[in-house]
N, C-alpha and C. Protein backbone atom coordinates (compact mmCIF):
# COMPACT_ATOMS: atom_id res chain seq x y z
N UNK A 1 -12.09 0.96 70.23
CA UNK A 1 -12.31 0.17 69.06
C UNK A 1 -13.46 -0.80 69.33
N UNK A 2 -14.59 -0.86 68.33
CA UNK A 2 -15.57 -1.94 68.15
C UNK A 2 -14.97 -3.23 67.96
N UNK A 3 -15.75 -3.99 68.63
CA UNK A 3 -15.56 -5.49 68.81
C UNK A 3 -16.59 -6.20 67.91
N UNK A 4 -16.58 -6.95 67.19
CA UNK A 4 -17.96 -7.75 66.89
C UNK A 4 -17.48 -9.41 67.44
N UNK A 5 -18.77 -9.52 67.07
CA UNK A 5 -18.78 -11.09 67.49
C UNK A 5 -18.18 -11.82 66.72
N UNK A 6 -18.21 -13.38 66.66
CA UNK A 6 -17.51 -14.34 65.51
C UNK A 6 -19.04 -14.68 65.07
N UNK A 7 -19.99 -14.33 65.80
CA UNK A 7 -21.30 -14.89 64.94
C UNK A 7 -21.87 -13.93 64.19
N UNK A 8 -21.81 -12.29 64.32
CA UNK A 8 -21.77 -11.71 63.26
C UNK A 8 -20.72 -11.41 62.49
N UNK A 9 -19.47 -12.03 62.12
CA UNK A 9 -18.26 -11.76 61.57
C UNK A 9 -18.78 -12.84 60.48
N UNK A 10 -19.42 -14.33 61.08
CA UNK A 10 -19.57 -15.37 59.91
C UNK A 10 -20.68 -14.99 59.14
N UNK A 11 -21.91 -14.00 60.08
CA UNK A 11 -23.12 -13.99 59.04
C UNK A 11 -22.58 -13.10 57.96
N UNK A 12 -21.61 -12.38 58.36
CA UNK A 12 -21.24 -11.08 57.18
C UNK A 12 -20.32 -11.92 56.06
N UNK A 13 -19.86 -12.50 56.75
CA UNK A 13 -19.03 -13.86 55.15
C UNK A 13 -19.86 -14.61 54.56
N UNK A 14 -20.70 -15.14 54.97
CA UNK A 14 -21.57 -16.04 54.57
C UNK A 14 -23.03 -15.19 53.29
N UNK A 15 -23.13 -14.06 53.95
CA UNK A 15 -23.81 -13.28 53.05
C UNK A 15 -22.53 -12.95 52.11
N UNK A 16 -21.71 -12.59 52.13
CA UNK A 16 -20.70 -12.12 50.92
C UNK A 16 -20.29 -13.02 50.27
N UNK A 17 -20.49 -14.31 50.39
CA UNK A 17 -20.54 -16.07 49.60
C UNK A 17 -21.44 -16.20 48.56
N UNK A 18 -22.21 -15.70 49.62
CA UNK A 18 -23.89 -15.96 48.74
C UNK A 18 -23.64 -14.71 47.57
N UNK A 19 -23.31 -13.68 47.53
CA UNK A 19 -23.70 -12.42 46.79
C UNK A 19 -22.45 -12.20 45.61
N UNK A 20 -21.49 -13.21 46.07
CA UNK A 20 -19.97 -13.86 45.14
C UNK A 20 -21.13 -14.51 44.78
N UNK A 21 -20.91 -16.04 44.88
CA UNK A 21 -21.74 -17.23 44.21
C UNK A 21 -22.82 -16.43 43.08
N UNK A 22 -23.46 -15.99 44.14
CA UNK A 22 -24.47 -15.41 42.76
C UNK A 22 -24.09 -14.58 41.73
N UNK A 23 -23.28 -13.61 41.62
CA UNK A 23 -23.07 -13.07 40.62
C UNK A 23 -22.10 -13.65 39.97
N UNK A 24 -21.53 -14.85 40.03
CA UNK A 24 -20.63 -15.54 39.35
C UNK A 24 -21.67 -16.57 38.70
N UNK A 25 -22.71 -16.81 39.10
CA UNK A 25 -23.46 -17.86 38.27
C UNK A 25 -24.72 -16.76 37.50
N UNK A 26 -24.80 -15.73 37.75
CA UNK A 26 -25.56 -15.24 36.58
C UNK A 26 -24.52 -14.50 35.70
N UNK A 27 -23.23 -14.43 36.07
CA UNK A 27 -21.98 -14.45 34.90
C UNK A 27 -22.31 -15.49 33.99
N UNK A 28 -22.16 -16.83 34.96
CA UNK A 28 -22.37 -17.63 33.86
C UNK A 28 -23.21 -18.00 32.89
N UNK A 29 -24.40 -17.72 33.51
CA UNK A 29 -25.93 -18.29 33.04
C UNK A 29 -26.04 -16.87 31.76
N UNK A 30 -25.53 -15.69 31.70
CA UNK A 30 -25.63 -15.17 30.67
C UNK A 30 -24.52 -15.55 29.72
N UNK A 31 -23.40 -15.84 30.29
CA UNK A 31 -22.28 -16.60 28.81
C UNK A 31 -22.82 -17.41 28.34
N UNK A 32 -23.45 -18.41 28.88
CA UNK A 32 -23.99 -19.73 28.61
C UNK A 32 -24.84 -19.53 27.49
N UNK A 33 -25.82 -18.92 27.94
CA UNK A 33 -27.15 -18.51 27.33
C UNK A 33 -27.06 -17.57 26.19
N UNK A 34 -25.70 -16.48 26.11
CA UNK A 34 -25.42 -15.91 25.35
C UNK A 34 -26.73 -14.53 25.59
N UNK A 35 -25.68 -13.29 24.95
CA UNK A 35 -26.46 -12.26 25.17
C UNK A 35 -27.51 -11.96 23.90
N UNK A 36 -28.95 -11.04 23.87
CA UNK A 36 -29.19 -10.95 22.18
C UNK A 36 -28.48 -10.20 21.23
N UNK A 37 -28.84 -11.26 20.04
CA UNK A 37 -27.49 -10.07 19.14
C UNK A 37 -27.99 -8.93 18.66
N UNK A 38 -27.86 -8.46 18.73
CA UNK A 38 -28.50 -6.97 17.68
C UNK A 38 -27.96 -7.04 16.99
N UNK A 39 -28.92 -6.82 15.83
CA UNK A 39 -28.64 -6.52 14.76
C UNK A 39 -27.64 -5.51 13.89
N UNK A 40 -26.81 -5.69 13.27
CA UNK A 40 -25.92 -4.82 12.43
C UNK A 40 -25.83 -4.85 10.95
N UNK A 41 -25.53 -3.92 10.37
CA UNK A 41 -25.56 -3.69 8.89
C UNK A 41 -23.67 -3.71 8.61
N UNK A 42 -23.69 -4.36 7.89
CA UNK A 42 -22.37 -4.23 7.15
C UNK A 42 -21.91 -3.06 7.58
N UNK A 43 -20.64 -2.41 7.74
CA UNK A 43 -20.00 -1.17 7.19
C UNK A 43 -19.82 -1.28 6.05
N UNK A 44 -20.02 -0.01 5.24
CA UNK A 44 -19.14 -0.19 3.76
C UNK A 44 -18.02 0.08 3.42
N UNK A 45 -17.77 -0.60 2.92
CA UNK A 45 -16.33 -1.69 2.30
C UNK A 45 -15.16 0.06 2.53
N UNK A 46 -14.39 0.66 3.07
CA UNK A 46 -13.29 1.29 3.37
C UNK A 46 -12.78 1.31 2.04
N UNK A 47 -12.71 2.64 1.26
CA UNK A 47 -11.43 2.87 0.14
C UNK A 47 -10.12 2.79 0.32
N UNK A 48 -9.47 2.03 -0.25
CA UNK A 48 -7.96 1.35 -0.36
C UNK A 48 -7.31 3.37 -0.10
N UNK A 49 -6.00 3.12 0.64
CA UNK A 49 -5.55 4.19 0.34
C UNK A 49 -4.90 4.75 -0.14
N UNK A 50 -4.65 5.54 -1.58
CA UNK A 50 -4.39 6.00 -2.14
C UNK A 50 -2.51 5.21 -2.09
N UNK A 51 -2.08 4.42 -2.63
CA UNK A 51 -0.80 4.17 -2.93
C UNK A 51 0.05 4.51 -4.14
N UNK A 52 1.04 5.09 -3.99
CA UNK A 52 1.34 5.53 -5.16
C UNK A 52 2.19 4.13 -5.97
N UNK A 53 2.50 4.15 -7.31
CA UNK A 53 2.42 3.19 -7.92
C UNK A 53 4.08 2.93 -8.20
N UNK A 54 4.21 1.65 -8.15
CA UNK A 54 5.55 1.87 -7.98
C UNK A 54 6.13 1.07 -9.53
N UNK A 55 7.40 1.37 -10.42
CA UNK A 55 8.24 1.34 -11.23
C UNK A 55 7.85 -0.49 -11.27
N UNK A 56 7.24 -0.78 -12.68
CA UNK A 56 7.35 -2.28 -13.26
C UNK A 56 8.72 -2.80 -13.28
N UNK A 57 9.70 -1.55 -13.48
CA UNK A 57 10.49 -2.35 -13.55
C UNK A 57 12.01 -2.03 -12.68
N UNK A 58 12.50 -2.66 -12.54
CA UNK A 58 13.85 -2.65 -11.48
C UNK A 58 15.33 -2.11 -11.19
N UNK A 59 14.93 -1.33 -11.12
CA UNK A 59 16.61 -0.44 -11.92
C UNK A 59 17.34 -0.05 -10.76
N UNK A 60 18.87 -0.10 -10.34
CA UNK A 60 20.03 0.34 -9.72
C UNK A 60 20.27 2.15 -9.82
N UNK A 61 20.35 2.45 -9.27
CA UNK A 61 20.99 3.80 -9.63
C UNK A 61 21.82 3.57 -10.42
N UNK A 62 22.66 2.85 -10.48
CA UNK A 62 23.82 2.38 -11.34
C UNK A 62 23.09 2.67 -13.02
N UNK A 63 22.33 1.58 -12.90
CA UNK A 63 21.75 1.20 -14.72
C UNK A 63 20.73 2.70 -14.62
N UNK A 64 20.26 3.17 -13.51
CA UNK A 64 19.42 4.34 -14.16
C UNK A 64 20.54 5.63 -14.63
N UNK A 65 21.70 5.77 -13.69
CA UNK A 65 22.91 6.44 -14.72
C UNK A 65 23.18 6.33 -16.04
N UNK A 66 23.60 4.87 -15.87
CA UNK A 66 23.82 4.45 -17.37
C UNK A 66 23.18 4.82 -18.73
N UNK A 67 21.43 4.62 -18.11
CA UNK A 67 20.65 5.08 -19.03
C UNK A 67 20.19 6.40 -19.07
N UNK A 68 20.58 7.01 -18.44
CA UNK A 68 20.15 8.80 -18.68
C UNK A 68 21.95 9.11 -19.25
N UNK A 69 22.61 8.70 -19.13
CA UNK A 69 23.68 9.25 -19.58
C UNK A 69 24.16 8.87 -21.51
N UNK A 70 23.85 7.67 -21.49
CA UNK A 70 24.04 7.46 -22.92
C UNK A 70 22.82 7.86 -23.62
N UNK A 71 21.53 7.69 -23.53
CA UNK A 71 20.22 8.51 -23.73
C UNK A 71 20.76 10.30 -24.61
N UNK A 72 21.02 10.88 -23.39
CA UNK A 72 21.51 12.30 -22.97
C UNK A 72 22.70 12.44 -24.57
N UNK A 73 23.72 11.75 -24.29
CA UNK A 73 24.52 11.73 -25.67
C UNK A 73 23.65 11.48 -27.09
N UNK A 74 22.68 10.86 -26.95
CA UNK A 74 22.44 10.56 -28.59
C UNK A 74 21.58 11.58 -28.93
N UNK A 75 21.45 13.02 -28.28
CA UNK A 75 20.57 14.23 -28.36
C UNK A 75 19.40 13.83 -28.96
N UNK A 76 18.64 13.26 -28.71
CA UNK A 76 16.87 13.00 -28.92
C UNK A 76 16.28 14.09 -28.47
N UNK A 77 15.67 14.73 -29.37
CA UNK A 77 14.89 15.87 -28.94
C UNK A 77 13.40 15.56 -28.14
N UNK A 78 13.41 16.46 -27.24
CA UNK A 78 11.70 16.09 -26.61
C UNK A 78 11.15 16.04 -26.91
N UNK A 79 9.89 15.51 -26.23
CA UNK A 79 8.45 15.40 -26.64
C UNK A 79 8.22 16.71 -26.79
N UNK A 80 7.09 17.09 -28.10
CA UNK A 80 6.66 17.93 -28.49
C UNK A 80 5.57 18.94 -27.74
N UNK A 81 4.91 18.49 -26.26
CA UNK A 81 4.00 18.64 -25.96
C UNK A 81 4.48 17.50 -24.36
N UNK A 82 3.95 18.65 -23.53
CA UNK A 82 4.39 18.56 -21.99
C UNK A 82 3.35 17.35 -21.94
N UNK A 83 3.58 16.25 -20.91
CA UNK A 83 2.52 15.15 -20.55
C UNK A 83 3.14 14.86 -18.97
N UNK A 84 2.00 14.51 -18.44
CA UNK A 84 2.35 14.18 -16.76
C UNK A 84 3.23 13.03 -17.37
N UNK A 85 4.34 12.59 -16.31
CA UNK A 85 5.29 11.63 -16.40
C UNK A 85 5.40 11.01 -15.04
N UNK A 86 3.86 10.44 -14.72
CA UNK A 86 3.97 9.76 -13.26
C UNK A 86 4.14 8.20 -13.78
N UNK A 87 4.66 7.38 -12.90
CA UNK A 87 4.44 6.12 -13.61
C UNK A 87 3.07 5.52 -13.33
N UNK A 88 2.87 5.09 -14.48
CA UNK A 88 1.53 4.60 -15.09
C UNK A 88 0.53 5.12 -15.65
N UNK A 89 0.95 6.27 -15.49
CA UNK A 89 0.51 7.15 -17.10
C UNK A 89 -0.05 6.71 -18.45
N UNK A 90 -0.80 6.30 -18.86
CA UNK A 90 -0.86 6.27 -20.35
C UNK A 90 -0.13 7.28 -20.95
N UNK A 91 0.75 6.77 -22.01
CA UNK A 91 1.45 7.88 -22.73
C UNK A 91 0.33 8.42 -24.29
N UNK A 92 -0.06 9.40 -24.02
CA UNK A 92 -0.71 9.73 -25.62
C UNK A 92 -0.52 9.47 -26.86
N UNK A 93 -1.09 8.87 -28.11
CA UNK A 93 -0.27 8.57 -29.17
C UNK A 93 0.21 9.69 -29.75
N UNK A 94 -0.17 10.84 -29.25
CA UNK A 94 0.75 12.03 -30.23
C UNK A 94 2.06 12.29 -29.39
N UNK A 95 2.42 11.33 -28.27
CA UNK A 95 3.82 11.45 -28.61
C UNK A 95 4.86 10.21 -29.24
N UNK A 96 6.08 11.17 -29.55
CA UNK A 96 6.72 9.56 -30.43
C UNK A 96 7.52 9.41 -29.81
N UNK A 97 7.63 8.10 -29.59
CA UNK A 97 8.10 6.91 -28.68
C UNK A 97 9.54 6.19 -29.35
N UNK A 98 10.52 6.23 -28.98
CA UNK A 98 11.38 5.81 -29.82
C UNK A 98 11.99 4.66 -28.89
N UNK A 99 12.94 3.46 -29.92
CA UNK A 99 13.16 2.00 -29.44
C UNK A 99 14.35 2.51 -28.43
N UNK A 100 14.61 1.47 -27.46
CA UNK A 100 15.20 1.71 -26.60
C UNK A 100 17.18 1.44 -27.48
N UNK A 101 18.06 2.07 -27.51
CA UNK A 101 18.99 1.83 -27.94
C UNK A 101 19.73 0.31 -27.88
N UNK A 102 20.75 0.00 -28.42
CA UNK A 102 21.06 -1.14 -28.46
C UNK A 102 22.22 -1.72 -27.50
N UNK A 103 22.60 -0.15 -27.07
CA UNK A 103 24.33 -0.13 -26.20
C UNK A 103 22.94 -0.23 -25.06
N UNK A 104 22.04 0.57 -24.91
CA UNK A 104 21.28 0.44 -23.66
C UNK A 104 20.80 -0.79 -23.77
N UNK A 105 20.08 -1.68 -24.71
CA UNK A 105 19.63 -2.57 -24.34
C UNK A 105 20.92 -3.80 -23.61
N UNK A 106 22.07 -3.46 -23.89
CA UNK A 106 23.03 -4.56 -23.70
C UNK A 106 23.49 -4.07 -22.08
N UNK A 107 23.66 -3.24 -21.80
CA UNK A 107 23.97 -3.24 -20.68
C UNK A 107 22.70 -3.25 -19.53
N UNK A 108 21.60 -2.98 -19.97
CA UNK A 108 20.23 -3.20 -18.57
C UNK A 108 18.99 -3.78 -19.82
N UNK A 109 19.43 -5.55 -19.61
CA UNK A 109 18.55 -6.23 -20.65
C UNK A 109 17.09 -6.00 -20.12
N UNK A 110 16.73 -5.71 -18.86
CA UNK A 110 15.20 -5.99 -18.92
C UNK A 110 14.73 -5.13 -19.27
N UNK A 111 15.02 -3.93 -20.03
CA UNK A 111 14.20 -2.99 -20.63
C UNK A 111 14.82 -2.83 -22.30
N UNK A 112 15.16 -3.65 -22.61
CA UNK A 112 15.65 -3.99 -24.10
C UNK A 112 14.26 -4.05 -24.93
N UNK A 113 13.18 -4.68 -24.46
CA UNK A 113 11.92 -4.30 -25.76
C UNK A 113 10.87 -3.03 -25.29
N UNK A 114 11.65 -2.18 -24.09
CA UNK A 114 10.84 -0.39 -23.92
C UNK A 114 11.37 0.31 -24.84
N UNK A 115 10.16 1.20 -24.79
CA UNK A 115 9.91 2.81 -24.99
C UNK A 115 10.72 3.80 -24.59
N UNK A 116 10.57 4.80 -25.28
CA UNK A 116 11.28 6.06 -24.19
C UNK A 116 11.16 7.08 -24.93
N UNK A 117 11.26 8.59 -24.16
CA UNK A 117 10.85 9.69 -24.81
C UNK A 117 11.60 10.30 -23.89
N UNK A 118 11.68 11.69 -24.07
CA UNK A 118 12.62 12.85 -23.46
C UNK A 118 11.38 13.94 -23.06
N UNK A 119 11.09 14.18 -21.93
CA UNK A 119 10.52 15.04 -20.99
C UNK A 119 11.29 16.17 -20.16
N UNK A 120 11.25 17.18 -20.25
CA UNK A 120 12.00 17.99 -19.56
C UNK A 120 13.18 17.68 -18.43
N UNK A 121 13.96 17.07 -19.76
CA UNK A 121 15.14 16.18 -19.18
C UNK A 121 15.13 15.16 -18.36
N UNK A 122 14.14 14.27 -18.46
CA UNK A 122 13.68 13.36 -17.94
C UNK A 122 13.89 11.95 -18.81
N UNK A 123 14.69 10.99 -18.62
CA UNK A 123 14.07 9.80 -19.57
C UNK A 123 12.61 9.05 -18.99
N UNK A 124 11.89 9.02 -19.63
CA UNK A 124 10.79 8.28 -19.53
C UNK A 124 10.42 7.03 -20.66
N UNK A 125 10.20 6.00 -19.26
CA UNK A 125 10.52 4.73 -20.46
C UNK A 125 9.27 4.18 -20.01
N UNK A 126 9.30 3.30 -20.89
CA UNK A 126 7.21 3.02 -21.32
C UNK A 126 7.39 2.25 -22.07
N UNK A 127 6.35 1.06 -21.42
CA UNK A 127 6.12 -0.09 -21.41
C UNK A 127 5.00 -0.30 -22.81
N UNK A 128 5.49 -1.28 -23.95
CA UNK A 128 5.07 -1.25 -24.95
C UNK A 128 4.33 -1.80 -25.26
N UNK A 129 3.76 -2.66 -24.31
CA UNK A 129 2.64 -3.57 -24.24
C UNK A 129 1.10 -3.06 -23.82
N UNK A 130 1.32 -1.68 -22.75
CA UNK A 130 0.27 -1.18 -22.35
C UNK A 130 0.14 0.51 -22.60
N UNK A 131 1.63 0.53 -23.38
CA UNK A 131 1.80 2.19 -23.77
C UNK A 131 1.61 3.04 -21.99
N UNK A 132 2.59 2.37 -20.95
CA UNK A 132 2.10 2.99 -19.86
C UNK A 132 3.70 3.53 -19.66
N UNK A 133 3.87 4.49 -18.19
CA UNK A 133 5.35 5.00 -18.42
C UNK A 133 5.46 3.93 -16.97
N UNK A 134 6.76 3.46 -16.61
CA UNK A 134 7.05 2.78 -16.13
C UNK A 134 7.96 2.76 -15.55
N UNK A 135 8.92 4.44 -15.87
CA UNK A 135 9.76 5.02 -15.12
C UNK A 135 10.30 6.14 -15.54
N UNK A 136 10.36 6.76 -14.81
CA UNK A 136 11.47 8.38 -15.34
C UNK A 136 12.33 8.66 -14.53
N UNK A 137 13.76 8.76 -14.93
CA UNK A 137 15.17 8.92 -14.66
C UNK A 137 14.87 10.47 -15.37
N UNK A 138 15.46 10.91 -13.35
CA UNK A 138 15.88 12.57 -13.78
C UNK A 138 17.35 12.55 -14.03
């Protein structure tokens, strides 16, 4: 086994001080000083993604029973003419829109001043303010 000296053991620390030290102060001297910025262009603005739209209004399975079942009894015939029944639909004026019943409005009041139409056994109820559908109970 090689032996070294203690006087080349210190020159070899003393250089590895110096070569620490220094690259810790041109660490610093570039934080300090800050690097150049280059230049960048905006990205453009990312399209939202596609969310589907969810029911204005708030219904239980419970009250959506309720209302496809007494609906279903007062035999309202369908719309005359097939229409997508996603919510938020504009509903077309060629279909007719009839008032929401009165036993329905008493038992699920927040849809007491909607719409509604019969879609391939579907209630679809629609919002009368924007003529939009706002829910369909299969």
């Amino acid at each position: 086994m090689k032996t070294y000296s203690a006087n080349s053991m210190i020159s070899v620390a003393v250089a590895l001080s110096f070569t620490v030290a220094f690259a810790a102060a041109l660490t610093v001297a570039f934080l300090v000083m800050g690097a150049p910025v280059r230049g960048q262009t905006p990205a453009a603005p990312a399209e939202a993604p596609a969310v589907p739209v969810q029911p204005k209004i708030n219904l239980s399975l419970e009250q959506r029973h309720v209302i496809k079942e007494i609906i279903k009894d007062l035999n309202i015939s369908p719309a005359r003419q097939s229409i997508e029944t996603t919510v938020g639909t504009t509903v077309p004026a060629t279909i007719n829109l009839s008032p929401m019943p009165q036993v329905v409005a008493e038992k699920v009041p927040q849809i007491k001043s909607h719409l509604f139409f019969i879609e391939n056994g579907k209630v679809v109820i629609v919002d009368p303010k924007e003529n939009k559908i706002v829910d369909a109970i299969d």
